[in-house]
PDB file of N, CA and C in Angstrom:
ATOM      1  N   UNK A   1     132.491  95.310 130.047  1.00  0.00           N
ATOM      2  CA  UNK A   1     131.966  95.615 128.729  1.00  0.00           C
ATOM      3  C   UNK A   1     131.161  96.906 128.799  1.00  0.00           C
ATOM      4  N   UNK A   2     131.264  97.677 127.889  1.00  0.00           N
ATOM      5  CA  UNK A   2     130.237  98.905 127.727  1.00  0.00           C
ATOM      6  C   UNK A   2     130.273  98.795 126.525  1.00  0.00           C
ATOM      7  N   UNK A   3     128.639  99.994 125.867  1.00  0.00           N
ATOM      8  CA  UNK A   3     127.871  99.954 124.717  1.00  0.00           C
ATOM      9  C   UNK A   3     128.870 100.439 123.990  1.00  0.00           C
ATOM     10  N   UNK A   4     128.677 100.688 122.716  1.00  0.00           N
ATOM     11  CA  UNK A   4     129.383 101.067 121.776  1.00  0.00           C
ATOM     12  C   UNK A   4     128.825 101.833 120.371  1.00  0.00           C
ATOM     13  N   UNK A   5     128.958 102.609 119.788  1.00  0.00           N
ATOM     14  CA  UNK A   5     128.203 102.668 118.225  1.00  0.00           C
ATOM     15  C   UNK A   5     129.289 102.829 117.539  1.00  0.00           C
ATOM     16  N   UNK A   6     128.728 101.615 116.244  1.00  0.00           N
ATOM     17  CA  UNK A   6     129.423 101.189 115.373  1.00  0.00           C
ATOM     18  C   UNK A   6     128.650 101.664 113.830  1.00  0.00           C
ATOM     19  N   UNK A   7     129.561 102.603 113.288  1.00  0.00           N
ATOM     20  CA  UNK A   7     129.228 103.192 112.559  1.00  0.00           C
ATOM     21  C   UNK A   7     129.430 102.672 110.676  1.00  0.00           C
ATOM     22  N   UNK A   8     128.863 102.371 109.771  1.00  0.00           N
ATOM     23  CA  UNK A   8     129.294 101.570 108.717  1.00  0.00           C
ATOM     24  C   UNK A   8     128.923 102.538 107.846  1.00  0.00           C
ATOM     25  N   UNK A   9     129.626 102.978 106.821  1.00  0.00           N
ATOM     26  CA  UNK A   9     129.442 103.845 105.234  1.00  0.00           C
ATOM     27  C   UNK A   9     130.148 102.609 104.496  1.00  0.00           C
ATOM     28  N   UNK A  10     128.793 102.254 103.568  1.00  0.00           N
ATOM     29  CA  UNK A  10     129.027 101.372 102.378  1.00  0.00           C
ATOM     30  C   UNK A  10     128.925 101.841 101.371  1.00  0.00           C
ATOM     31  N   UNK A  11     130.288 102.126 100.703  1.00  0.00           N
ATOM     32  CA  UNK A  11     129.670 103.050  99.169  1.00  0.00           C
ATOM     33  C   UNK A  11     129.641 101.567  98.352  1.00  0.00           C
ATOM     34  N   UNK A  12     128.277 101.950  96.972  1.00  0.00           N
ATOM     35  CA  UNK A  12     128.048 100.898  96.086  1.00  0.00           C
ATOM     36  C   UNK A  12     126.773  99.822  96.658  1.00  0.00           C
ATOM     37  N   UNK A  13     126.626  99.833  98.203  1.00  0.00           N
ATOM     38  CA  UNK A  13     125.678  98.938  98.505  1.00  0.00           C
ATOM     39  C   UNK A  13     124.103  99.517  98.015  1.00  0.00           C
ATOM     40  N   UNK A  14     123.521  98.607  97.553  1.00  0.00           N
ATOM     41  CA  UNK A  14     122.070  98.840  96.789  1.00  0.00           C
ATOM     42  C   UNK A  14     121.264  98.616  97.641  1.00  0.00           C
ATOM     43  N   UNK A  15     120.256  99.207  97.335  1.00  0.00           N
ATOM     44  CA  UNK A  15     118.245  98.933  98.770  1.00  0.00           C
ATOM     45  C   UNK A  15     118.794  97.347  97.954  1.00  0.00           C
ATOM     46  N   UNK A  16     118.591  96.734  96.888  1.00  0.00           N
ATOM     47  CA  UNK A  16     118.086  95.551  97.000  1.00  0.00           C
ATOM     48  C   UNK A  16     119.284  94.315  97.509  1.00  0.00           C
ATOM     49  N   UNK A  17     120.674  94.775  97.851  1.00  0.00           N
ATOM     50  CA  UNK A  17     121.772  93.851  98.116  1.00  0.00           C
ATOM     51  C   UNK A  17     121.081  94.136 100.074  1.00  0.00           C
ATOM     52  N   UNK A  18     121.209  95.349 100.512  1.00  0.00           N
ATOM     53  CA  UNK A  18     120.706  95.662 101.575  1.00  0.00           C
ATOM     54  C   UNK A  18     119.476  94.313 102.065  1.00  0.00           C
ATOM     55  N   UNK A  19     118.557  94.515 101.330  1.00  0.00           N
ATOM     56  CA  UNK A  19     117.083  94.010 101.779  1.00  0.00           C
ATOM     57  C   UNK A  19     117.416  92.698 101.751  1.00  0.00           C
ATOM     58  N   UNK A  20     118.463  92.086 100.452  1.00  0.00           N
ATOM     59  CA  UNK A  20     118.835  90.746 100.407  1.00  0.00           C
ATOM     60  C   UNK A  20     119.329  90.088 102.136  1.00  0.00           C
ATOM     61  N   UNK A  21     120.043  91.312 102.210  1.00  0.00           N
ATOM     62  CA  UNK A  21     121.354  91.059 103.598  1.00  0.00           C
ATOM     63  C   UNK A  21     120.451  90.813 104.839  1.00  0.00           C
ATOM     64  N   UNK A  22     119.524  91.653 105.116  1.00  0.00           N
ATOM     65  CA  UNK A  22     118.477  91.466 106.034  1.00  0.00           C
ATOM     66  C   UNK A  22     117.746  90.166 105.919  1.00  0.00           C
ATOM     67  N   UNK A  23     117.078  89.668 104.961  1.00  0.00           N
ATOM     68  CA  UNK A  23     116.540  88.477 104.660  1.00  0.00           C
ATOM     69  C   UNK A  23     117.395  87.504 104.838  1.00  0.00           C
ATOM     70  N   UNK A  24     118.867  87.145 104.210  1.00  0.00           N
ATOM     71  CA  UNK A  24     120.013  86.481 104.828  1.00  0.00           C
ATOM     72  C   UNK A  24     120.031  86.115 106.341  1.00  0.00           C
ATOM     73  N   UNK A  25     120.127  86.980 106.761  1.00  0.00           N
ATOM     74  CA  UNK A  25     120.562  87.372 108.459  1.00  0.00           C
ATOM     75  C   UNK A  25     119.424  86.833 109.222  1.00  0.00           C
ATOM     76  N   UNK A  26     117.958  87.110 108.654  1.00  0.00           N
ATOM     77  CA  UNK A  26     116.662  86.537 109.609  1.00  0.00           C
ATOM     78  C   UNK A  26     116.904  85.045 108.922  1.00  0.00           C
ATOM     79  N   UNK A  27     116.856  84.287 107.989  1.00  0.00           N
ATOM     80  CA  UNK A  27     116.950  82.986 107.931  1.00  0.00           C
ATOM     81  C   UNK A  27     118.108  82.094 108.233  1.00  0.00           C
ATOM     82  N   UNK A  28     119.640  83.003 108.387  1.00  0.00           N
ATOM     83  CA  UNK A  28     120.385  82.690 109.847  1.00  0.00           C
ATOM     84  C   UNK A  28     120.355  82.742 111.092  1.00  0.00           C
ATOM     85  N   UNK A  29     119.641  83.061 111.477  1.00  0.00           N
ATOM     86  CA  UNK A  29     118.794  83.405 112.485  1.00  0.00           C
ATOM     87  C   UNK A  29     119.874  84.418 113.624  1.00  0.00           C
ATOM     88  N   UNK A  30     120.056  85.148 113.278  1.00  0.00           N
ATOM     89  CA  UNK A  30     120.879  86.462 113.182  1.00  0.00           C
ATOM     90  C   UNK A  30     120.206  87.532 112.451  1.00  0.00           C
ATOM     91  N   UNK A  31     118.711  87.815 112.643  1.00  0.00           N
ATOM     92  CA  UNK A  31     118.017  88.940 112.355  1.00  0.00           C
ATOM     93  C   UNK A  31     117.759  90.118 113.338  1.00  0.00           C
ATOM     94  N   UNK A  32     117.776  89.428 114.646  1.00  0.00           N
ATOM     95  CA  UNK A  32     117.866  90.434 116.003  1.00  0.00           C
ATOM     96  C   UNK A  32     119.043  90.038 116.945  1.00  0.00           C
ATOM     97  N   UNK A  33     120.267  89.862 116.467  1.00  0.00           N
ATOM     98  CA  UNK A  33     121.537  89.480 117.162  1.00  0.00           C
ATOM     99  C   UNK A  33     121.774  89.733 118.698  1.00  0.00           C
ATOM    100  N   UNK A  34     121.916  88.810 119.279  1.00  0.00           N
ATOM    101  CA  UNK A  34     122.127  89.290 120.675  1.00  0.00           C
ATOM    102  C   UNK A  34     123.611  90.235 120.918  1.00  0.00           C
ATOM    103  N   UNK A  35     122.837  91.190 121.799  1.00  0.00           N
ATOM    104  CA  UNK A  35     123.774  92.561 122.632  1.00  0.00           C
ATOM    105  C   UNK A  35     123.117  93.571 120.967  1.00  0.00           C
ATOM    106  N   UNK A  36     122.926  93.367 120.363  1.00  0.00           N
ATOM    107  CA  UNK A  36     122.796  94.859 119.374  1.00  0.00           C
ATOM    108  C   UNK A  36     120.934  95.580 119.738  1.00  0.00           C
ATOM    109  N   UNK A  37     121.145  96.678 120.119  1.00  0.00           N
ATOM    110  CA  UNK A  37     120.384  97.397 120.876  1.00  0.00           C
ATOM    111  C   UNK A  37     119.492  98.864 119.700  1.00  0.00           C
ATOM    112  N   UNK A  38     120.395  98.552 119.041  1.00  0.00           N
ATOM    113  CA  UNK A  38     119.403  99.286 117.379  1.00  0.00           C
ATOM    114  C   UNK A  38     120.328  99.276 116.475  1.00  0.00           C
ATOM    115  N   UNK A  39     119.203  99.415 115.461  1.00  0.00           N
ATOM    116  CA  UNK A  39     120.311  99.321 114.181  1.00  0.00           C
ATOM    117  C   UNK A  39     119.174 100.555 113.168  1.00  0.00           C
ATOM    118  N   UNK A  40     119.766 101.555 112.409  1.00  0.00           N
ATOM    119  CA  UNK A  40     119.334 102.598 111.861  1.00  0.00           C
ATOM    120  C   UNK A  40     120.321 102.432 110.574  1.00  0.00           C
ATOM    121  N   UNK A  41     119.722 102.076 109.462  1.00  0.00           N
ATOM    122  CA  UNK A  41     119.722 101.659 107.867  1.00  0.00           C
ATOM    123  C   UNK A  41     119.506 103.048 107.196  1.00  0.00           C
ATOM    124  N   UNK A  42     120.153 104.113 106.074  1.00  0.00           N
ATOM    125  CA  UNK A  42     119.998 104.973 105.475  1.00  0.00           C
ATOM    126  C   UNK A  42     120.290 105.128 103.924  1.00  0.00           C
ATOM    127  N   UNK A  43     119.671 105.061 103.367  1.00  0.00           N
ATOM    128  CA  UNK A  43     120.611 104.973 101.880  1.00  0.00           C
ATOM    129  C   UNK A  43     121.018 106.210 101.595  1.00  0.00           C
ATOM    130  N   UNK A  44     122.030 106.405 100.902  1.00  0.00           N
ATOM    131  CA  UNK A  44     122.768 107.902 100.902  1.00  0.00           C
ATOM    132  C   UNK A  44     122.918 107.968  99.613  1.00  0.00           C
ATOM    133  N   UNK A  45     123.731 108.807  98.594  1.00  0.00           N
ATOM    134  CA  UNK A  45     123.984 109.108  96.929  1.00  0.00           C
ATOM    135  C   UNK A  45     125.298 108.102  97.489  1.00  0.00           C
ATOM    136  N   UNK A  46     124.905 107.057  96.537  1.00  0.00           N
ATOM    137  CA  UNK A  46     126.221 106.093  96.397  1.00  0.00           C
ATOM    138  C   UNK A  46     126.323 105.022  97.076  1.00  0.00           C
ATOM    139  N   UNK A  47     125.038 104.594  97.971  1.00  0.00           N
ATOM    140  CA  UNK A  47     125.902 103.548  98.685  1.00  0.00           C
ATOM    141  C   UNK A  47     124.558 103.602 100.016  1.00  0.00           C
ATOM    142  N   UNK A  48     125.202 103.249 100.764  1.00  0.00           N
ATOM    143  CA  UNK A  48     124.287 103.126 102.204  1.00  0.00           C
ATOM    144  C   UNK A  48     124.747 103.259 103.717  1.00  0.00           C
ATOM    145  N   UNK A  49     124.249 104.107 104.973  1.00  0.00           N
ATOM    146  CA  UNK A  49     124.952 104.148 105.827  1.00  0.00           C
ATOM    147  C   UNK A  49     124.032 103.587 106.919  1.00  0.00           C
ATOM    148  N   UNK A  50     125.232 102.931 107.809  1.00  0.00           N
ATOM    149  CA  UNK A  50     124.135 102.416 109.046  1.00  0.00           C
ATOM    150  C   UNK A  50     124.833 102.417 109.915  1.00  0.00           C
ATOM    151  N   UNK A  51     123.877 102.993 111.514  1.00  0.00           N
ATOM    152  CA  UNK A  51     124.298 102.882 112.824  1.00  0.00           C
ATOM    153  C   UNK A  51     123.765 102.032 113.314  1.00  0.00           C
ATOM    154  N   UNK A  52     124.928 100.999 114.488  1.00  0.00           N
ATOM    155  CA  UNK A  52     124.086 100.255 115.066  1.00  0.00           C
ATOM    156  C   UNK A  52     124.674 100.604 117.004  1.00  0.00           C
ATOM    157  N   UNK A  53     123.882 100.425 117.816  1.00  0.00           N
ATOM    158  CA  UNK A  53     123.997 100.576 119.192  1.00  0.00           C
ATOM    159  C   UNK A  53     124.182  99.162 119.925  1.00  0.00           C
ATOM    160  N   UNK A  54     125.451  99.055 120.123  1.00  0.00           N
ATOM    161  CA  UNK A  54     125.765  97.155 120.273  1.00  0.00           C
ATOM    162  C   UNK A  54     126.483  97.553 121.899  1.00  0.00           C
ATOM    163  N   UNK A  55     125.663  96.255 122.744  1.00  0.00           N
ATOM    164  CA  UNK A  55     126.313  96.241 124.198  1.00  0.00           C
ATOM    165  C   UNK A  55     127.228  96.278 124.271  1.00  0.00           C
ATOM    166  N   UNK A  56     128.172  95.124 123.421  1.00  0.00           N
ATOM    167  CA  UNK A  56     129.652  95.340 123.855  1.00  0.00           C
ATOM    168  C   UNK A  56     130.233  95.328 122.446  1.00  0.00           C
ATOM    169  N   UNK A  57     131.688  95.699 121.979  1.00  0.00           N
ATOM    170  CA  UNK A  57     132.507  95.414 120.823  1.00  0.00           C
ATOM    171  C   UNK A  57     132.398  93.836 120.835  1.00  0.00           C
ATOM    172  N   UNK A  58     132.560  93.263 121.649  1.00  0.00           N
ATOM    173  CA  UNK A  58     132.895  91.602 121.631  1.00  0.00           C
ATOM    174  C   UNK A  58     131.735  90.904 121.133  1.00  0.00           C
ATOM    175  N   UNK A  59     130.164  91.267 121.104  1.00  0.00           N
ATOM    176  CA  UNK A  59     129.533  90.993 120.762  1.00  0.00           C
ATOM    177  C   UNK A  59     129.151  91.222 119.692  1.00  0.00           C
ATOM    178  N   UNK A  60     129.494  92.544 118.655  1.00  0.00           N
ATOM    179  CA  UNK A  60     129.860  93.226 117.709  1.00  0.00           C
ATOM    180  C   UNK A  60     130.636  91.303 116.642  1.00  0.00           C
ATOM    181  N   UNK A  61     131.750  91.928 117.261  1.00  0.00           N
ATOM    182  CA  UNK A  61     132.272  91.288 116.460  1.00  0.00           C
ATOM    183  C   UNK A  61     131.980  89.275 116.354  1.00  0.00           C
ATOM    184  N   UNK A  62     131.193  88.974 117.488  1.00  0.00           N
ATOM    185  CA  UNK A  62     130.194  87.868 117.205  1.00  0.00           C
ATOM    186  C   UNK A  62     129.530  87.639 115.801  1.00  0.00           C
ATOM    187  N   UNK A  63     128.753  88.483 116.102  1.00  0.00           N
ATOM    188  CA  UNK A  63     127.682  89.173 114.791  1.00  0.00           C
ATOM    189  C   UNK A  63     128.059  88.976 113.680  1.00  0.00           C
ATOM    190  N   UNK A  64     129.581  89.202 113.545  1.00  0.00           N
ATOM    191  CA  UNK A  64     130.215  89.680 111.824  1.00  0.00           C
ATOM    192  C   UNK A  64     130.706  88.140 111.678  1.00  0.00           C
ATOM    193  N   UNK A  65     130.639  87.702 112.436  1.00  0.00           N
ATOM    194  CA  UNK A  65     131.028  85.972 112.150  1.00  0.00           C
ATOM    195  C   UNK A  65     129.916  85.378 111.289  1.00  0.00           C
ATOM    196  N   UNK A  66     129.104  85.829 111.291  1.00  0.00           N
ATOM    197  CA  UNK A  66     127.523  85.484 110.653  1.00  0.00           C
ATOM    198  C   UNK A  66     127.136  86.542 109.206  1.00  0.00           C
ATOM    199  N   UNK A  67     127.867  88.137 109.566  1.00  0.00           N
ATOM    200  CA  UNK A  67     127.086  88.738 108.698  1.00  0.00           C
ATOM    201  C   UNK A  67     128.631  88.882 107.343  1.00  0.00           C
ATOM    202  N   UNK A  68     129.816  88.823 107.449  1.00  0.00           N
ATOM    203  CA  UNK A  68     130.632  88.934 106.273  1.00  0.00           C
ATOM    204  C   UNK A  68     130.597  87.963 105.528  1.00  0.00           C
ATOM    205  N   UNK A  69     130.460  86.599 105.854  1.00  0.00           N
ATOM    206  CA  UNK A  69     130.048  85.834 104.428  1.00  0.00           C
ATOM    207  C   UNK A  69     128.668  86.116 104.039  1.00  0.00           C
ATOM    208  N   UNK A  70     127.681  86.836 104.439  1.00  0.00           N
ATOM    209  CA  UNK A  70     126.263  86.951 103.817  1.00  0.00           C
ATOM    210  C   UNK A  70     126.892  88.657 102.838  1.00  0.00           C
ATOM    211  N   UNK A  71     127.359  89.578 103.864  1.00  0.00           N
ATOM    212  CA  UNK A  71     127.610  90.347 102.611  1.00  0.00           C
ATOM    213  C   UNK A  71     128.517  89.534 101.573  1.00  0.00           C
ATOM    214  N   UNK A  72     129.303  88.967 101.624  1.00  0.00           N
ATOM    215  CA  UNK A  72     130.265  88.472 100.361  1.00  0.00           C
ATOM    216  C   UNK A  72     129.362  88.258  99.161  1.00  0.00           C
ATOM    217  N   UNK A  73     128.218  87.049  99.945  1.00  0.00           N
ATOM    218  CA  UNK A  73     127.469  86.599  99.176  1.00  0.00           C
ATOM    219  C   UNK A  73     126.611  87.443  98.053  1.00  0.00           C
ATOM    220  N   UNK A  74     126.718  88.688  98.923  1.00  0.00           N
ATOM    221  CA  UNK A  74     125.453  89.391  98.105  1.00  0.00           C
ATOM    222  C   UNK A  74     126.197  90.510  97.302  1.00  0.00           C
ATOM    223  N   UNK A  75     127.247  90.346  97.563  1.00  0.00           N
ATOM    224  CA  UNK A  75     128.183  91.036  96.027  1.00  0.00           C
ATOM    225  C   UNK A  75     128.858  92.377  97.015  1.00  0.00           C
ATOM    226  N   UNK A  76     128.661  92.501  98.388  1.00  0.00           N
ATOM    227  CA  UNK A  76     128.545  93.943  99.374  1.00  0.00           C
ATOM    228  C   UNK A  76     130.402  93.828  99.721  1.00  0.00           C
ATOM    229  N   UNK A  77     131.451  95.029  99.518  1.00  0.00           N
ATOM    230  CA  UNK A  77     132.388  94.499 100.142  1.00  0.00           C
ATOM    231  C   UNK A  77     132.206  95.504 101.180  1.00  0.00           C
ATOM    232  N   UNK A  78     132.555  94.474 102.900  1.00  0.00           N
ATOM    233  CA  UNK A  78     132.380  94.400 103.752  1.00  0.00           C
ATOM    234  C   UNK A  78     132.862  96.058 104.456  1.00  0.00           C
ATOM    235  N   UNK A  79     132.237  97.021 104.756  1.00  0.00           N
ATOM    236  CA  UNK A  79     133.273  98.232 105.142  1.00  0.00           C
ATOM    237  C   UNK A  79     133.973  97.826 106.468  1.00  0.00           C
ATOM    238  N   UNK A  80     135.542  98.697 106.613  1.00  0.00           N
ATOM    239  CA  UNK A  80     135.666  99.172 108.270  1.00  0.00           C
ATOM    240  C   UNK A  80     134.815  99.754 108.956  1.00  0.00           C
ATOM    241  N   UNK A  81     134.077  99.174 110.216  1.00  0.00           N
ATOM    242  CA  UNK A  81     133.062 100.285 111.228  1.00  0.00           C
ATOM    243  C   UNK A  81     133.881 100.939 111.949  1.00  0.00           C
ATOM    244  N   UNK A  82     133.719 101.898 112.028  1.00  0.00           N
ATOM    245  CA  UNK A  82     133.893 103.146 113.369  1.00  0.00           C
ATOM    246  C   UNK A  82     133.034 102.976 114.613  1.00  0.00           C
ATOM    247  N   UNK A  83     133.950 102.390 115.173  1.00  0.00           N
ATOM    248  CA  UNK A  83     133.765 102.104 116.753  1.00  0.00           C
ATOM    249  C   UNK A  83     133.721 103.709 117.644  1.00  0.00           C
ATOM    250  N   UNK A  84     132.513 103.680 117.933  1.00  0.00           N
ATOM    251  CA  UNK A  84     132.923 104.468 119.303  1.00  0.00           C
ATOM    252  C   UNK A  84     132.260 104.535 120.864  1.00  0.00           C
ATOM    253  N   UNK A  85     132.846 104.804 121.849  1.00  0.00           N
ATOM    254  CA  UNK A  85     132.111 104.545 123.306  1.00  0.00           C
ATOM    255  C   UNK A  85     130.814 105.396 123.234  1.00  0.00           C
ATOM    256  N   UNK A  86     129.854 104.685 123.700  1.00  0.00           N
ATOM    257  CA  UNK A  86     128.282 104.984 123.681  1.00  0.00           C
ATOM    258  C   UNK A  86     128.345 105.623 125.055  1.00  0.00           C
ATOM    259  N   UNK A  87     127.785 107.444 124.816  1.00  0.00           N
ATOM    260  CA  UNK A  87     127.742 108.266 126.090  1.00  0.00           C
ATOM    261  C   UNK A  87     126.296 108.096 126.344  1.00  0.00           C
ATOM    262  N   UNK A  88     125.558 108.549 125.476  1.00  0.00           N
ATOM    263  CA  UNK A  88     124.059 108.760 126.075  1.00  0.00           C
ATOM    264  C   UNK A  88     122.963 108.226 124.713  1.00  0.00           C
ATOM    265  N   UNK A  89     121.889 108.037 125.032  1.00  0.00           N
ATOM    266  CA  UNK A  89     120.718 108.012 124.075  1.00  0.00           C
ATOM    267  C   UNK A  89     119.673 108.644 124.363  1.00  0.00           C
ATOM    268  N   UNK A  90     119.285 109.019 123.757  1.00  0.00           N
ATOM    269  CA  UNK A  90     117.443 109.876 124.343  1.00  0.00           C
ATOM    270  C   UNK A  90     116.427 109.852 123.106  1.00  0.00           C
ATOM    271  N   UNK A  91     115.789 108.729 123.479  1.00  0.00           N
ATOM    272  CA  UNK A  91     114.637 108.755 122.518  1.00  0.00           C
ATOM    273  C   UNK A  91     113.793 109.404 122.916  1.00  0.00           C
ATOM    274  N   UNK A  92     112.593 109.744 121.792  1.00  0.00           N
ATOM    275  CA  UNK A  92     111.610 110.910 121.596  1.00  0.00           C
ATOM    276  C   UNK A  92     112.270 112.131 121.743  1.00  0.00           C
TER     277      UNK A  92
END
């Protein structure tokens, strides 16, 4: 297994379907999912984009077992992520 970033552009998703989805996810208790290593939330004109830094794809797709019926729920249709192999990170 190696890291991965999985990249999501949601056009139409709202701060408040967003904030819903987060609140969802912590009272599934799927608010800090195991193997996902950050997650960076942006709202953009139209919609919302987010990166997340996940250990493996396989664990990735764990995750979405939990999080596509919470988007359904919250009116969000679900985007394709853009997978790609995680070279480096450098915080600060």
């Amino acid at each position: 297994m190696s890291a991965i970033t999985a990249v999501f552009d949601i056009p139409g998703m709202t701060f408040k379907q967003y904030d819903q989805t987060v609140k969802d996810l912590e009272a599934a208790g799927a608010g800090a999912p195991k193997g996902r290593l950050y997650h960076v939330a942006s709202s953009k004109a139209g919609g919302w984009f987010v990166v997340d830094v996940w250990e493996s794809e396989e664990l990735l797709g764990a995750f979405a077992q939990t999080l596509m019926p919470i988007l359904h729920k919250n009116g969000v249709t679900p985007p394709q992520p853009q997978i790609h192999p995680m070279h480096n990170i450098i915080k600060g």
